[in-house]
C-alpha atoms as a PDB file:
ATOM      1  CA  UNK A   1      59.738  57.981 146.482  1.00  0.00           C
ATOM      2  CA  UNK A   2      58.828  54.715 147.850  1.00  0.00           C
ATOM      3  CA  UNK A   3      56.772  52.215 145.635  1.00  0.00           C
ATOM      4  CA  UNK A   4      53.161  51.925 147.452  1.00  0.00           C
ATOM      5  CA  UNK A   5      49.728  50.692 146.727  1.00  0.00           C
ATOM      6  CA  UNK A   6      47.395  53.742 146.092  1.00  0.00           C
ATOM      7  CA  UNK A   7      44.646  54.291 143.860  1.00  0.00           C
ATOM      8  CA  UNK A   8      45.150  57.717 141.986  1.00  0.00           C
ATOM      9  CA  UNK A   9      42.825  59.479 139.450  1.00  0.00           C
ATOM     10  CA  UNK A  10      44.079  62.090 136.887  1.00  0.00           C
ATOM     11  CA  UNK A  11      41.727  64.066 134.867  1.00  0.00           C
ATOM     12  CA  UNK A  12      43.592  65.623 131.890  1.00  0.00           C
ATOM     13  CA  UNK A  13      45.910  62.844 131.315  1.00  0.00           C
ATOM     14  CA  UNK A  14      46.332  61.799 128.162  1.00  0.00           C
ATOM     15  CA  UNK A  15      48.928  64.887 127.725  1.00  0.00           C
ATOM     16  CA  UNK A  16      50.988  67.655 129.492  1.00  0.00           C
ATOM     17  CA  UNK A  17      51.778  67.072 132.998  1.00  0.00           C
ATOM     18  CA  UNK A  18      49.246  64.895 133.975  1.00  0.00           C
ATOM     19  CA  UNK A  19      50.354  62.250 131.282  1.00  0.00           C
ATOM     20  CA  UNK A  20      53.925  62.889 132.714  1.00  0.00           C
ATOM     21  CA  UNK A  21      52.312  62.303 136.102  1.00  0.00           C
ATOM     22  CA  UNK A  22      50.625  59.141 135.170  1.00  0.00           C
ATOM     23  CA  UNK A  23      54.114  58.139 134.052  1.00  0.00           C
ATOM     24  CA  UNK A  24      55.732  58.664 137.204  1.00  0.00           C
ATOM     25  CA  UNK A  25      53.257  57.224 139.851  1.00  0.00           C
ATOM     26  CA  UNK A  26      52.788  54.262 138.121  1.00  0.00           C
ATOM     27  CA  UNK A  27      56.425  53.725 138.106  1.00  0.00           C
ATOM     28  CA  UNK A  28      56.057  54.162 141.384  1.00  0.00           C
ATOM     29  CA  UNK A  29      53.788  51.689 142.255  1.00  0.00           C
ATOM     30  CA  UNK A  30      50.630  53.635 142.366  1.00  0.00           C
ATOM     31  CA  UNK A  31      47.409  52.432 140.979  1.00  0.00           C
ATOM     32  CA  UNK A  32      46.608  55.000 138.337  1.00  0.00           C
ATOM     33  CA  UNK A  33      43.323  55.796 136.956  1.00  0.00           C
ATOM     34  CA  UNK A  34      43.927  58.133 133.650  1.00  0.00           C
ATOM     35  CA  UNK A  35      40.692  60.276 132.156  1.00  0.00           C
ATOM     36  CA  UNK A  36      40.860  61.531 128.836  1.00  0.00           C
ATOM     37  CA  UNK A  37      37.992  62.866 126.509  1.00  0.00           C
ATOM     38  CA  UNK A  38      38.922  60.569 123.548  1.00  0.00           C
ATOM     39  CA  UNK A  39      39.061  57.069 123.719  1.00  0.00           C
ATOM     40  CA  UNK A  40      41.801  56.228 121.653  1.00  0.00           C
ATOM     41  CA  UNK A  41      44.035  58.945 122.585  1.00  0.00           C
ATOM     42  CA  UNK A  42      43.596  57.489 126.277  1.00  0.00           C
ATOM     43  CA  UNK A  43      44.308  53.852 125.172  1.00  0.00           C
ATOM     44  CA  UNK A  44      47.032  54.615 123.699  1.00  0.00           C
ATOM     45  CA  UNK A  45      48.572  56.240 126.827  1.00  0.00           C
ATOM     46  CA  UNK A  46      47.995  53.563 128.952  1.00  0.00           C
ATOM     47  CA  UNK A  47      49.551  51.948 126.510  1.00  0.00           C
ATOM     48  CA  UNK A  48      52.613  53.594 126.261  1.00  0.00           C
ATOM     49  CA  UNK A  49      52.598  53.701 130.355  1.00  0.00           C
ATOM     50  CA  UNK A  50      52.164  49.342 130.587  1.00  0.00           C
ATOM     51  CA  UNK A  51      54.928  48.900 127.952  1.00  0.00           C
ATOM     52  CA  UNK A  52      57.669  50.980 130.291  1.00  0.00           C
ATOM     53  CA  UNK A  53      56.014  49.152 133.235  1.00  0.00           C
ATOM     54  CA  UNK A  54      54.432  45.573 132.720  1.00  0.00           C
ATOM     55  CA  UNK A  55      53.293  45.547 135.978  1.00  0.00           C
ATOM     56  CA  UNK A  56      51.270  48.974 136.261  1.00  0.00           C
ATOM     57  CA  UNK A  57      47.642  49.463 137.557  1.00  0.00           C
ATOM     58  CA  UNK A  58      45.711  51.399 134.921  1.00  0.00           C
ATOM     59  CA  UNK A  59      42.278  52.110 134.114  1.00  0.00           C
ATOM     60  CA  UNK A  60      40.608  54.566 131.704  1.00  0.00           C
ATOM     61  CA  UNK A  61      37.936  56.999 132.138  1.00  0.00           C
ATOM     62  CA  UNK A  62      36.275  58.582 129.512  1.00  0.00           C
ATOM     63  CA  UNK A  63      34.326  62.128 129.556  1.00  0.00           C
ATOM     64  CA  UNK A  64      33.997  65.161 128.346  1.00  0.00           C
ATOM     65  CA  UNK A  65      34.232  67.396 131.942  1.00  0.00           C
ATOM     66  CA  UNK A  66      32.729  70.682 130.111  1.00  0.00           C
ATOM     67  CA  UNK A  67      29.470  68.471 130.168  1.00  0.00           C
ATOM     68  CA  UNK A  68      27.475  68.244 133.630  1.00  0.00           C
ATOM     69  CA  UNK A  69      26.117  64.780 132.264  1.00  0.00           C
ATOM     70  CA  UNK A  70      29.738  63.208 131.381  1.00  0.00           C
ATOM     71  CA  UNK A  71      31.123  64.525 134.429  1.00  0.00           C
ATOM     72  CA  UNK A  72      28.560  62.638 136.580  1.00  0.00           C
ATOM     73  CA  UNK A  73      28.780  59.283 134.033  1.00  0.00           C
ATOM     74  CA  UNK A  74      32.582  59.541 135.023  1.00  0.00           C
ATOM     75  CA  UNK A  75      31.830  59.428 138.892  1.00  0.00           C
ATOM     76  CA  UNK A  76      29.404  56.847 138.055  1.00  0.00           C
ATOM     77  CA  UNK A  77      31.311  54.354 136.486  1.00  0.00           C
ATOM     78  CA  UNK A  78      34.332  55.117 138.939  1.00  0.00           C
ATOM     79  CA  UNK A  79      31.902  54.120 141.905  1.00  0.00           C
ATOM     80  CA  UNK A  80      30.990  51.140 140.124  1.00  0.00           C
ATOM     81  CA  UNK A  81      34.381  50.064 139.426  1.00  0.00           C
ATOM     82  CA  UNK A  82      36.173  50.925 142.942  1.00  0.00           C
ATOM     83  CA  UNK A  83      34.924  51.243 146.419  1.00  0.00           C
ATOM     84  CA  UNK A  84      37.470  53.947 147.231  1.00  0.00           C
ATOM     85  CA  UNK A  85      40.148  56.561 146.453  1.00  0.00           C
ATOM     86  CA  UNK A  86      43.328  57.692 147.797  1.00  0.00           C
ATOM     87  CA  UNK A  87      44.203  61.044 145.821  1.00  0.00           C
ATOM     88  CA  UNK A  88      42.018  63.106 142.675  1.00  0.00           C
ATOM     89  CA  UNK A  89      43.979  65.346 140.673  1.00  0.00           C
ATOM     90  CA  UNK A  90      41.341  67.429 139.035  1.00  0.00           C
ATOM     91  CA  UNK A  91      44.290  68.530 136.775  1.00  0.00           C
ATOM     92  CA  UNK A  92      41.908  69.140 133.207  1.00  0.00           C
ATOM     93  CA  UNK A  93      41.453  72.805 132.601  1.00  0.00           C
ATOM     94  CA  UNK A  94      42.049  75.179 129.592  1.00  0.00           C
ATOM     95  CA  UNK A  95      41.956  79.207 128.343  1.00  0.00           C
ATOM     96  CA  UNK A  96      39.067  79.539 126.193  1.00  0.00           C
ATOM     97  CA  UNK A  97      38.922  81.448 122.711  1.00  0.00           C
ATOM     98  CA  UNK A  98      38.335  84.917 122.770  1.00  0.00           C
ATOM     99  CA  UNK A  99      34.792  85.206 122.259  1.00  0.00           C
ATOM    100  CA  UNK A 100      32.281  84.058 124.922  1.00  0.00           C
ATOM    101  CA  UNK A 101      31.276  80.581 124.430  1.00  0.00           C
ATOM    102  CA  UNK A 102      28.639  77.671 126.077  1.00  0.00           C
ATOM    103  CA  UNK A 103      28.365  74.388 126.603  1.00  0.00           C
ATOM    104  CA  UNK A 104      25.099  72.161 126.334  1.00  0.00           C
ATOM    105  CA  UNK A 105      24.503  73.245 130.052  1.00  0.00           C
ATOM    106  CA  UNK A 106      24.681  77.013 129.130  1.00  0.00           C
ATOM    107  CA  UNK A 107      27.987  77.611 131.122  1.00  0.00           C
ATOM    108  CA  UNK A 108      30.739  79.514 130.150  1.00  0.00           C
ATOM    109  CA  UNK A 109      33.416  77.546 129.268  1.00  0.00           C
ATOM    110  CA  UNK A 110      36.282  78.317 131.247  1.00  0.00           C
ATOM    111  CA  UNK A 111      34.420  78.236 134.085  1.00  0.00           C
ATOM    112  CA  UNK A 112      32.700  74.739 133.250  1.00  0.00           C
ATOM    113  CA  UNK A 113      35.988  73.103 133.041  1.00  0.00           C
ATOM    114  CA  UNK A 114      38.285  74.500 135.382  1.00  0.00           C
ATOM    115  CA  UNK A 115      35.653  75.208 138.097  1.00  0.00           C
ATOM    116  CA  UNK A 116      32.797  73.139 138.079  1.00  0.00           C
ATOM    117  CA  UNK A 117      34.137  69.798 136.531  1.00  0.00           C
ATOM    118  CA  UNK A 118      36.384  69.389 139.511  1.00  0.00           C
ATOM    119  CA  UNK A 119      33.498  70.624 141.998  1.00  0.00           C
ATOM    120  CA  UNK A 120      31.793  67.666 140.585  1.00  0.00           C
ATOM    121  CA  UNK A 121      34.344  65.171 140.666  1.00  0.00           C
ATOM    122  CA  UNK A 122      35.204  66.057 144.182  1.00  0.00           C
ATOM    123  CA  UNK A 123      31.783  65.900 145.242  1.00  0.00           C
ATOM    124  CA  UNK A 124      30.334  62.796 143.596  1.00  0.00           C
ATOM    125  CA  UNK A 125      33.968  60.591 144.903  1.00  0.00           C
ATOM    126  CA  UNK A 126      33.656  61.985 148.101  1.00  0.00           C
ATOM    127  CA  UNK A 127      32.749  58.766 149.461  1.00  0.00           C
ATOM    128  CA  UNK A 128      35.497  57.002 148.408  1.00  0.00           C
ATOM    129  CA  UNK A 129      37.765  59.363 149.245  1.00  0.00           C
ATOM    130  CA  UNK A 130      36.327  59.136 152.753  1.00  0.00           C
ATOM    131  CA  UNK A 131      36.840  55.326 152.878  1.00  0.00           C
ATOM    132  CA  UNK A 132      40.597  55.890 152.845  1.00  0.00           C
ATOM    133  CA  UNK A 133      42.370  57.862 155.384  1.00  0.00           C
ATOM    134  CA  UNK A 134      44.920  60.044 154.596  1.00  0.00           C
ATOM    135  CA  UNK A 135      42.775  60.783 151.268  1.00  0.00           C
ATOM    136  CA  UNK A 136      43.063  63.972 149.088  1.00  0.00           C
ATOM    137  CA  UNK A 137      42.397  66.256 146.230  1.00  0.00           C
ATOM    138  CA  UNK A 138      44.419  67.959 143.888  1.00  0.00           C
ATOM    139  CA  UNK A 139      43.450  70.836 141.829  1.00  0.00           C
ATOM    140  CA  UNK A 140      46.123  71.964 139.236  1.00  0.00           C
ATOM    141  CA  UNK A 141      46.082  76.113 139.725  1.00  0.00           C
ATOM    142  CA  UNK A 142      47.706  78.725 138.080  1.00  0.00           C
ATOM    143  CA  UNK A 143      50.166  81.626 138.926  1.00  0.00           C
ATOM    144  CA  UNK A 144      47.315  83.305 136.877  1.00  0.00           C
ATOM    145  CA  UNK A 145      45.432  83.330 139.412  1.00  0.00           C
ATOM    146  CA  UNK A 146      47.064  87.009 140.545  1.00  0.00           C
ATOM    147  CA  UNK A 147      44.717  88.197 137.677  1.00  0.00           C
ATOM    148  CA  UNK A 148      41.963  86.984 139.595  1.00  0.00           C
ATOM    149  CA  UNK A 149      38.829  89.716 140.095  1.00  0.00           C
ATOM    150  CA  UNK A 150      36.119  87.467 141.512  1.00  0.00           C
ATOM    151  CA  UNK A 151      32.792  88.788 140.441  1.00  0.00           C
ATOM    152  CA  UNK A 152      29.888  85.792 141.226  1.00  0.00           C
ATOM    153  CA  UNK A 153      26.967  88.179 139.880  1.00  0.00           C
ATOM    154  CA  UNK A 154      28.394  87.706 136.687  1.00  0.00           C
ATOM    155  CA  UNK A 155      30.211  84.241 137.526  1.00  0.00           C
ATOM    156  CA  UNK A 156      29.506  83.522 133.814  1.00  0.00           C
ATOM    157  CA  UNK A 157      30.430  86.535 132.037  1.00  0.00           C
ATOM    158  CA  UNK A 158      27.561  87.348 130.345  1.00  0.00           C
ATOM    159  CA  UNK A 159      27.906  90.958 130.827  1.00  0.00           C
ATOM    160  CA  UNK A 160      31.328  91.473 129.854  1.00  0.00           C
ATOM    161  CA  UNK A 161      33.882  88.450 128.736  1.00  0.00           C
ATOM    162  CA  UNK A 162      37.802  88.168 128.360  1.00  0.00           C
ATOM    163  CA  UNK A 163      39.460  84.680 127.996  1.00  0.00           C
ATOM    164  CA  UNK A 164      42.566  85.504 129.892  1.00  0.00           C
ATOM    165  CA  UNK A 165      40.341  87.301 132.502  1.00  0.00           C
ATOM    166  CA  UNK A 166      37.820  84.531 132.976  1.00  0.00           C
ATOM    167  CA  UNK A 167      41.107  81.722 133.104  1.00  0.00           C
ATOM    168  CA  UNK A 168      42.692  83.919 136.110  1.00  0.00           C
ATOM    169  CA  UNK A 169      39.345  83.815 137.528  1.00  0.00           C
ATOM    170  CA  UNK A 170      38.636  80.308 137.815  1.00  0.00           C
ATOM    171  CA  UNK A 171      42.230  79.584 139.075  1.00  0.00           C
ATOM    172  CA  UNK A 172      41.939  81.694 141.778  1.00  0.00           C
ATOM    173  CA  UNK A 173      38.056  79.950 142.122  1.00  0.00           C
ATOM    174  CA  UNK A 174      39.448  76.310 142.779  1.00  0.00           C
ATOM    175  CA  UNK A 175      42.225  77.607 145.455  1.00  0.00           C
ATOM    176  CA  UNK A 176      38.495  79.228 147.766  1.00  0.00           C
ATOM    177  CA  UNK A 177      37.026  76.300 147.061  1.00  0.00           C
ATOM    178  CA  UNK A 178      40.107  74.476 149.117  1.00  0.00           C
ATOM    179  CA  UNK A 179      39.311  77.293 151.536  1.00  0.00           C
ATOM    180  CA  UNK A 180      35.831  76.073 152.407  1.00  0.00           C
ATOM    181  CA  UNK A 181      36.239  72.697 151.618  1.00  0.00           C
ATOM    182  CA  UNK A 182      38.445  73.481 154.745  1.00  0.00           C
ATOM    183  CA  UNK A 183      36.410  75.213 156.853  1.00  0.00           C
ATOM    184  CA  UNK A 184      33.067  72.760 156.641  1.00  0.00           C
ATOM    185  CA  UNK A 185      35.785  69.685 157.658  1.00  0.00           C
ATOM    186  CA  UNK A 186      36.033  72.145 160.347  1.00  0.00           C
ATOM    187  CA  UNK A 187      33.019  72.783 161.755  1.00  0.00           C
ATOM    188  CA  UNK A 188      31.599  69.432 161.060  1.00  0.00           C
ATOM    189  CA  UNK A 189      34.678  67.943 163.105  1.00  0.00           C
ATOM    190  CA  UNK A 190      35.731  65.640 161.080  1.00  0.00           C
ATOM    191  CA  UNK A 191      38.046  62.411 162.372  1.00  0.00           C
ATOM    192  CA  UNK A 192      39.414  61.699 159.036  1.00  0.00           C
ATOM    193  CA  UNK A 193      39.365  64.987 157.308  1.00  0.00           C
ATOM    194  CA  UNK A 194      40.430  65.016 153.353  1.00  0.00           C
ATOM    195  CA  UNK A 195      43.400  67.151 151.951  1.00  0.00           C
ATOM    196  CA  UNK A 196      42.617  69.966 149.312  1.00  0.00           C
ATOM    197  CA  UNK A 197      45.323  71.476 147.955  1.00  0.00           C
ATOM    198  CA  UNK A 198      45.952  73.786 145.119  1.00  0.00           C
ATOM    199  CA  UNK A 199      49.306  74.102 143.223  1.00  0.00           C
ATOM    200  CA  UNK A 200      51.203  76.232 140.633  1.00  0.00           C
ATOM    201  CA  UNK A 201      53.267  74.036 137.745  1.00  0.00           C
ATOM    202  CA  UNK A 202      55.268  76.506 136.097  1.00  0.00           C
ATOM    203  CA  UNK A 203      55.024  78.317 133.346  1.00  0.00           C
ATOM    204  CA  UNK A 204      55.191  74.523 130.827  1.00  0.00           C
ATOM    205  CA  UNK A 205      56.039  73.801 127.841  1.00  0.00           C
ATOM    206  CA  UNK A 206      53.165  71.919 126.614  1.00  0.00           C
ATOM    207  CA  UNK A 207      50.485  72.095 124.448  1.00  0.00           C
ATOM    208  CA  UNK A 208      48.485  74.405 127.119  1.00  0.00           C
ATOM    209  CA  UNK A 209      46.551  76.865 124.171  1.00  0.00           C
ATOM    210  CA  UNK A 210      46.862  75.286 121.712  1.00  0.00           C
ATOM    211  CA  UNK A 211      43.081  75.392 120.359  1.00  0.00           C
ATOM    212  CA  UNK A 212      42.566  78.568 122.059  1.00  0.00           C
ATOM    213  CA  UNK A 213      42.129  81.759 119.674  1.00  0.00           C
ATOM    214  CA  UNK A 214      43.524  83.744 122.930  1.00  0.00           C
ATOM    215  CA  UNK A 215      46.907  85.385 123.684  1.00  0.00           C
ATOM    216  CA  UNK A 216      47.913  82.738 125.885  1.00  0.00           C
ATOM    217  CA  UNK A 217      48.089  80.610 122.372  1.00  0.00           C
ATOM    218  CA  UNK A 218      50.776  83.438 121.015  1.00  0.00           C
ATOM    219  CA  UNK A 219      52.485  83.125 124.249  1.00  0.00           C
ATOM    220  CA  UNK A 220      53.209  79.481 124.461  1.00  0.00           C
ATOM    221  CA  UNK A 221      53.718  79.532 120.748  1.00  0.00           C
ATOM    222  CA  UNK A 222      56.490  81.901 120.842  1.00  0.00           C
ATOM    223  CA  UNK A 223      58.179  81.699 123.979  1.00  0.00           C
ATOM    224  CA  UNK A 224      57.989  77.694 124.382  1.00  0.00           C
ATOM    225  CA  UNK A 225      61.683  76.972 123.727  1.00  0.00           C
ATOM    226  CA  UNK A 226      62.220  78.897 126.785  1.00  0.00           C
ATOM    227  CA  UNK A 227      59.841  77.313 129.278  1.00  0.00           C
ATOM    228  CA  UNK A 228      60.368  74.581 131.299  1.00  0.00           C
ATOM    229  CA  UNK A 229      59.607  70.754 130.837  1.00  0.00           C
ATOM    230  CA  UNK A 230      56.607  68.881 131.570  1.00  0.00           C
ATOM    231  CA  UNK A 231      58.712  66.930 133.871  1.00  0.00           C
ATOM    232  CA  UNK A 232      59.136  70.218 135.774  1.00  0.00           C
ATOM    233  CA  UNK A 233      55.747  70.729 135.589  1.00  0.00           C
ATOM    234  CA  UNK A 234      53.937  67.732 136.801  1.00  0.00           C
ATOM    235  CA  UNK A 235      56.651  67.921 140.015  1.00  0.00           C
ATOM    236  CA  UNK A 236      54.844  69.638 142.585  1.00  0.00           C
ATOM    237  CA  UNK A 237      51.708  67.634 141.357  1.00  0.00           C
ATOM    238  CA  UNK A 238      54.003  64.387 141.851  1.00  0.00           C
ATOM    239  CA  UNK A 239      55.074  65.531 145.281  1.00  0.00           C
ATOM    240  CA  UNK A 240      51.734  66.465 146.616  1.00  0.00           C
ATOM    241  CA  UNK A 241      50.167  63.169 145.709  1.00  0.00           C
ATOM    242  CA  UNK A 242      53.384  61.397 147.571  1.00  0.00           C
ATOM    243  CA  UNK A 243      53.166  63.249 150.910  1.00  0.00           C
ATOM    244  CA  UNK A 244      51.163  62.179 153.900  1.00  0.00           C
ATOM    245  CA  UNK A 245      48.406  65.041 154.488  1.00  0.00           C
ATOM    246  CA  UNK A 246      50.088  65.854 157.861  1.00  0.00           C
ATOM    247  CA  UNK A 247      53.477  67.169 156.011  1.00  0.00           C
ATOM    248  CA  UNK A 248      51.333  69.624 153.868  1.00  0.00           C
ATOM    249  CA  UNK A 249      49.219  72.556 154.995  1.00  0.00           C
ATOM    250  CA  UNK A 250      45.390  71.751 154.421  1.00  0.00           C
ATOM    251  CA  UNK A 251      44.092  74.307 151.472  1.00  0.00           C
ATOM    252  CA  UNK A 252      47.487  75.141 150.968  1.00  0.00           C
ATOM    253  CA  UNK A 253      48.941  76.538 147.690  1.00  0.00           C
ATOM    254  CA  UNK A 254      51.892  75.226 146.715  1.00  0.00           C
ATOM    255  CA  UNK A 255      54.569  76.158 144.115  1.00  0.00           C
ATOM    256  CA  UNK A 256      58.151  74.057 143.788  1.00  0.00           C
ATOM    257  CA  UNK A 257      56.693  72.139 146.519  1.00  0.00           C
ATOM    258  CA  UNK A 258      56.840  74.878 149.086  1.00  0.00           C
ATOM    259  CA  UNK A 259      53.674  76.391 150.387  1.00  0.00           C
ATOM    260  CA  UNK A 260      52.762  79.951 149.162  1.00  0.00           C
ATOM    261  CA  UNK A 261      50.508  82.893 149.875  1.00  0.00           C
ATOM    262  CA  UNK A 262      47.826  83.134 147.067  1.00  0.00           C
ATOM    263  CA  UNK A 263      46.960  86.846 146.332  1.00  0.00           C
ATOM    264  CA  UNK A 264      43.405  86.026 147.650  1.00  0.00           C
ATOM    265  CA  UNK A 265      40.749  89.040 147.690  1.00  0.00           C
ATOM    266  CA  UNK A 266      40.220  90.763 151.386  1.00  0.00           C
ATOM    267  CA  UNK A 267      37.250  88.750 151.550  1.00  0.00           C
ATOM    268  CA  UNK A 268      38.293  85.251 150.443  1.00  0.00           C
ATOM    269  CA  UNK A 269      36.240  83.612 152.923  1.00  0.00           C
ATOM    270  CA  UNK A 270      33.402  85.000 151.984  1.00  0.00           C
ATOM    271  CA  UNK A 271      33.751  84.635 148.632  1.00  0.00           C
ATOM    272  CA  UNK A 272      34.429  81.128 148.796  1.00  0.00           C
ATOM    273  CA  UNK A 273      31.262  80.293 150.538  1.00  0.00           C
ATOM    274  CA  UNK A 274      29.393  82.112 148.402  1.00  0.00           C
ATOM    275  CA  UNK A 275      31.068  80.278 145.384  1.00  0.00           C
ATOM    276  CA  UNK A 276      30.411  77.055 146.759  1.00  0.00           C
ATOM    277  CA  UNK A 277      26.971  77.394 147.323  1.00  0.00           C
ATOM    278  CA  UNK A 278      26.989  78.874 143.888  1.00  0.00           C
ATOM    279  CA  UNK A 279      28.193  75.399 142.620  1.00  0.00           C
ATOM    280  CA  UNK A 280      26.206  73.626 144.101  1.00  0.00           C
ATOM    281  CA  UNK A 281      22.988  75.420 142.938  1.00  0.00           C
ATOM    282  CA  UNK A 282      24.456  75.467 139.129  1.00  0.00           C
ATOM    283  CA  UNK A 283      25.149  71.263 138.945  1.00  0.00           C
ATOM    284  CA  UNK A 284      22.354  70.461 141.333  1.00  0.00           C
ATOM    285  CA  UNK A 285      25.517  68.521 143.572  1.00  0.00           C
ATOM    286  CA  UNK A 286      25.458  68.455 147.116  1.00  0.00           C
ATOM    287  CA  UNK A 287      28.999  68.181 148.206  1.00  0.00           C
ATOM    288  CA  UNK A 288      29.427  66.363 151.750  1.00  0.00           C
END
């Protein structure tokens, strides 16, 4: 990979594979912006990451992305900071515990996190992702995503509620919102249109579950000496961030850096414009 000068932001980086990513572009001579919920946890990254390399562009970011208003403080002080953006990774995301629970906005969790945090981020650094061409964004999927039974009547599982259920869900959610993040580029006709894609990391050994009461905690517990690294992980991640948008299929899904078919419903595209508009009436965003 050849050093260059691009500004990057990570949510979910202060561990797993988007530390390991932060790592790795900044060696690599990309500006990286790191987002973490706790501020010394996050200082002490970029830490770690400027003692390896003296010469590394970091920033930190602080929020808590399960809450609507921290989400848009994050945006906020971003577009303060920085009049553009080359690549997000919306890469924070988590399995709930096994009962149902809220945040302060009165959405499900799962579905606050993995779903509409990175709605949000996209939307509110859309403009500074449109200020650089060749921009993109990254959202960190899941093979679970096969699990995937879209129902948006009940997109917040108050009738009926299962963590593993609702974590399949909103990986498969993120890869239709590539889908008609797509399709308004589209018919807009858009000269510099923006990347989406969605990728698969492996089944990691991190510390994915740990503070979840679901099975996907027993899972990782007892079968993580036989996973693979967070090095493995964060590769496709790594690769997508490093490759012009013409080598990559637009709301592609990609797994070991190759593109893949999703198991998407029969009516993906209808889903995914009804999700979107869904998101955008729950934060009260406007994206594009």
């Amino acid at each position: 990979m050849m050093a260059v000068s691009k500004r990057v932001l990570i949510t979910g980086a202060t561990e797993g594979i988007g530390k390991e990513a932060a790592f790795q572009l900044a060696a690599n001579g990309f500006e990286v912006i790191l987002h973490g919920r706790n501020v010394e946890k996050a200082a002490s990254v970029k830490q770690e990451i400027q003692v390896r390399y003296p010469d590394a562009k970091l920033d930190v970011l602080i929020a808590d992305l399960e809450n609507r208003t921290d989400t848009m403080k994050l945006a906020d002080t971003f577009n303060q900071r920085y009049d553009s953006l080359d690549v997000l990774i919306n890469n924070a995301g988590g399995v709930m515990n096994k009962v149902r629970q809220e945040t302060v906005d009165g959405w499900e969790r799962t579905i606050a996190l993995n779903v509409l945090a990175p709605f949000m981020c996209s939307a509110l650094l859309l403009p500074a992702l449109q200020r650089r061409p060749g921009a993109k964004i990254i959202h960190t999927s899941s093979m679970a995503h096969i699990m995937g039974k879209p129902n948006l009547g009940d997109l917040m599982y108050e009738t009926k509620f299962n963590a593993q259920q609702a974590y399949g869900d909103a990986k498969l959610y993120v890869i239709l919102l590539g889908l008609e993040f797509i399709r308004r580029q589209q018919l807009a006709n858009d000269t510099n249109p923006i990347g989406m894609y969605a990728f698969h990391p492996g089944v990691i050994a991190s510390n994915f579950a740990k503070n979840s009461t679901s099975l996907y905690h027993h899972f990782f517990r007892l079968f993580r000496p036989f996973l693979g690294s967070v090095k493995q992980g964060a590769d496709t991640m790594i690769y997508l961030t490093a490759q012009p948008n013409e080598a990559l299929r637009n709301g592609g899904y990609y797994v070991k850096r190759k593109i893949k078919r999703a198991r998407l419903p029969a009516n993906a595209l209808d889903v995914a414009a009804q999700l979107w508009e869904r998101c955008e009436s729950l934060t009260g965003i406007r994206f594009g």
